[in-house]
Each structure stands twice: as C-alpha cells, then as structure tokens.
Protein backbone atom coordinates (compact mmCIF):
# COMPACT_ATOMS: atom_id res chain seq x y z
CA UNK A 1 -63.62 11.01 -32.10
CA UNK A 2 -61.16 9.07 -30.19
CA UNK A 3 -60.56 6.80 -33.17
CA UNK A 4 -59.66 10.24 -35.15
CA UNK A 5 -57.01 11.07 -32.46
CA UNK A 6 -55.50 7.72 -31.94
CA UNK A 7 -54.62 7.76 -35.65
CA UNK A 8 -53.90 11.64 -36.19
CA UNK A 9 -51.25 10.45 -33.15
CA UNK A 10 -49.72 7.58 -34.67
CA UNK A 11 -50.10 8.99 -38.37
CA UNK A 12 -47.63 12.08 -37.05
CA UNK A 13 -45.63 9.51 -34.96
CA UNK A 14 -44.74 7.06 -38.39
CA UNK A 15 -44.07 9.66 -40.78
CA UNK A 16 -42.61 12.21 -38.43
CA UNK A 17 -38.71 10.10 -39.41
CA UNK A 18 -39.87 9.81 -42.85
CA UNK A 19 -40.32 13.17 -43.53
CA UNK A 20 -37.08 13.78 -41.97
CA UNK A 21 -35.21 11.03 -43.54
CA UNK A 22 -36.63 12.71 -46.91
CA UNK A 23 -35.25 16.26 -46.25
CA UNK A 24 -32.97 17.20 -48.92
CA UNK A 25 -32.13 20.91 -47.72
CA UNK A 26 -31.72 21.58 -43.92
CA UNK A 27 -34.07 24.13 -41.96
CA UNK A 28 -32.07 27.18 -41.77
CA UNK A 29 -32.77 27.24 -37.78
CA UNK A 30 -31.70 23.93 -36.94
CA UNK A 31 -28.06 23.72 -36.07
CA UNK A 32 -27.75 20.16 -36.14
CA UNK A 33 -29.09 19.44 -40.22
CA UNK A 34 -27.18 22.05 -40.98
CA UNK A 35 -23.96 20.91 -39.82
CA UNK A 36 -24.72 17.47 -41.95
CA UNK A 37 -25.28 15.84 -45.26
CA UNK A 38 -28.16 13.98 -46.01
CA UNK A 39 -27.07 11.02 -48.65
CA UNK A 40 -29.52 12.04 -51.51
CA UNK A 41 -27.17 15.66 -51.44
CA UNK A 42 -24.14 13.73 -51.70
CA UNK A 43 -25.00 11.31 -53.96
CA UNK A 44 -27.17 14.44 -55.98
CA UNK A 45 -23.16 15.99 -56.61
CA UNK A 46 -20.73 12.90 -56.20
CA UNK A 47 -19.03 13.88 -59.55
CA UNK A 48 -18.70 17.45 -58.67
CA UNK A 49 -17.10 15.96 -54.85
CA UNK A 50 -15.06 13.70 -56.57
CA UNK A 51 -16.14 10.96 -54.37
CA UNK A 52 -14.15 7.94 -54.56
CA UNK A 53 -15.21 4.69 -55.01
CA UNK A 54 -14.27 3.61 -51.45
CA UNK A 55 -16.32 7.03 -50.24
CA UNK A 56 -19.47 5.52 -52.69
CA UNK A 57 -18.97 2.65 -51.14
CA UNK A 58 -19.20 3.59 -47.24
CA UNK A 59 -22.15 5.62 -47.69
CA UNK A 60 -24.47 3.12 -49.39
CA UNK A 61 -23.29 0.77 -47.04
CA UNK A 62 -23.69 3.34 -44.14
CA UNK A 63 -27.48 4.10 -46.19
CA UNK A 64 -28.51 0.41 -46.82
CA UNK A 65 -27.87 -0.57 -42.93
CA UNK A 66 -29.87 2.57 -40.99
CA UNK A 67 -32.53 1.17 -43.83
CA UNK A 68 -32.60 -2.29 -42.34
CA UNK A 69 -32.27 -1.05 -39.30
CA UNK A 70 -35.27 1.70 -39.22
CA UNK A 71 -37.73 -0.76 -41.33
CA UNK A 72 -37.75 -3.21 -38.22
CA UNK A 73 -38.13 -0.28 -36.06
CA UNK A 74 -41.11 1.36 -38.37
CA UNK A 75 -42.49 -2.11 -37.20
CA UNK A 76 -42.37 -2.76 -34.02
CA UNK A 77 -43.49 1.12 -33.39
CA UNK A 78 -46.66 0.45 -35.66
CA UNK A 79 -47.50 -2.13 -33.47
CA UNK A 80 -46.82 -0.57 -30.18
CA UNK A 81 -48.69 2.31 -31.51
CA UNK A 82 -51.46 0.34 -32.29
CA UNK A 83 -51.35 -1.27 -28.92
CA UNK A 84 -51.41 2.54 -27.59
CA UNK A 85 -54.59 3.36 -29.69
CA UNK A 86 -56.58 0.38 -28.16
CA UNK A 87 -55.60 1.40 -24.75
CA UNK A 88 -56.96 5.06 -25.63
CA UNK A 89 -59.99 3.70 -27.42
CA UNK A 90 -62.04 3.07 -24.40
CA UNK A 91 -64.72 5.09 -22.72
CA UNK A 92 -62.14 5.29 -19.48
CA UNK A 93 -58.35 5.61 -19.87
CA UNK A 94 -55.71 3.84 -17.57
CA UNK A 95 -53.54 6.68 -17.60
CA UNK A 96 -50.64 4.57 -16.29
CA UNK A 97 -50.84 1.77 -19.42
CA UNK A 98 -51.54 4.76 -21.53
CA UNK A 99 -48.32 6.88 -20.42
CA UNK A 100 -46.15 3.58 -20.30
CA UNK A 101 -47.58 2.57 -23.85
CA UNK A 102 -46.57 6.10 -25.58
CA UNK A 103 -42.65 5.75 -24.11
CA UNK A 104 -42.19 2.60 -25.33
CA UNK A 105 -43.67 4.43 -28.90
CA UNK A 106 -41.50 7.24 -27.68
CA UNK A 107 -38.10 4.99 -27.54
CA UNK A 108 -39.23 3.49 -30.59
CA UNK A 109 -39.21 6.87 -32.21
CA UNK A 110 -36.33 8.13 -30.58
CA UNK A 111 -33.70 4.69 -31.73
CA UNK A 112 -35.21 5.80 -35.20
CA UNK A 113 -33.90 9.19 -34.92
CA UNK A 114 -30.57 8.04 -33.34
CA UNK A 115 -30.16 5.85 -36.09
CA UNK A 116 -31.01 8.48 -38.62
CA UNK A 117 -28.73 10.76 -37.03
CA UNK A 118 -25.48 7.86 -36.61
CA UNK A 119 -25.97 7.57 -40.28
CA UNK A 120 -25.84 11.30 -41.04
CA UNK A 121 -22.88 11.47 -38.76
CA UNK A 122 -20.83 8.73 -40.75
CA UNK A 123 -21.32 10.03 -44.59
CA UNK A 124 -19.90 13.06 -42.97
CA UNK A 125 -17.12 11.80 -41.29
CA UNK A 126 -16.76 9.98 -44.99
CA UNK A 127 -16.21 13.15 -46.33
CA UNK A 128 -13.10 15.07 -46.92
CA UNK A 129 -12.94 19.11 -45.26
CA UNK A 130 -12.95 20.21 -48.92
CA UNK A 131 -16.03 17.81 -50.13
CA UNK A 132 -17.71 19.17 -46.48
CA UNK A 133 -17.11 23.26 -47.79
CA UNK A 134 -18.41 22.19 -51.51
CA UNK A 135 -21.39 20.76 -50.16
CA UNK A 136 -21.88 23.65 -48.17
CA UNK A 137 -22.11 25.72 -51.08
CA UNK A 138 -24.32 23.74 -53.03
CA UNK A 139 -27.01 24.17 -50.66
C-alpha cells in the first residue's frame, strides 16, 4: 500500500510540469496562462502573426534552452523522489528525512515551473502588442 502511494506521489509530481508544459489553451480561471503564450500557439499561427525570422528565432532558442534546462531537472527530481519513496517505504517514518526529502522534490518542482514560466515570459516579451491581441483572439 505504501509502495502504491510513494508512486501515485511521484507519478503526479513528474508529470504535473508536463502536463502543463503541454497545455495549448489556458484555464479560463487562471490569470497567469492567460496573460501568456505557450510556443506550440505561436508557432500553431506564425504566418497569420507575421513572425519574423529574428522572432522564430528567439523563441526556439528561448524553447530549446528551458528544454535542456527542465530535462536535467526531470532528473535529478526522479531521483530525489525516489530517494523520498524509500524513506516512506518503511514500517516507521522519520518524519524529519521525510519532510526534508519532499522540499528538496518540492524545489525541484518549483525551478521547473520557474523555468517554464521565464520561458513563457520571453516568447511574450518577443511578441509585438498587435501579435499579443491576435493571439488573443485565436484562442
């Protein structure tokens, strides 16, 4: 049973930023995603943007580094998450290892998102007001 949780725990933790790095269409209740641009949009309706070829450029190079970036962290979070599920795995819990062992899964998790998010943040500052307002639309 404690096997189950460990993974249903770490399962949600790993895919939680893929799912989110997937998202093509924003959440209508989250402010944030809705006031960005996720690169498979843009790059869905570059010829109706008019993106140039500098813009192209910037945002696969903004795309290709938060991948390099998020596959080492994916990494070292599977690991730490694994490290997590041994120290749950016992009959008795050290609730101190435990707790420390989840934030350092937590960090993990959370320089994923911040990455995730610095990347969303640039392809949007790549954009021009009028690209922004046509994108807008298109959703």
């Amino acid at each position: 049973m404690n096997r189950c949780i460990v993974l249903a725990l770490t399962l949600a933790l790993l895919l939680a930023p893929v799912g989110a790095a997937q998202q093509t269409q924003p959440a209508p209740q989250d402010p944030v995603a809705a006031a960005l641009y996720p690169p498979e949009l843009v790059m869905q309706h570059q010829r109706r943007l008019g993106l140039t070829a500098e813009q192209r450029k910037t945002i696969t190079e903004t795309v290709a580094a938060l991948q390099a970036q998020v596959l080492d962290l994916q990494w070292r979070m599977q690991d730490e998450a694994q490290r997590l599920g041994e120290l749950l795995g016992g009959p008795r819990v050290d609730a101190t290892a435990a707790l420390a062992q989840v934030d350092r899964v937590f960090d993990l998790e959370r320089q994923i998102k911040r990455a995730h998010l610095t990347m969303l943040i640039r392809i949007k500052n790549t954009l021009t007001p009028e690209q922004q307002e046509t994108l807008r639309g298109l959703r």
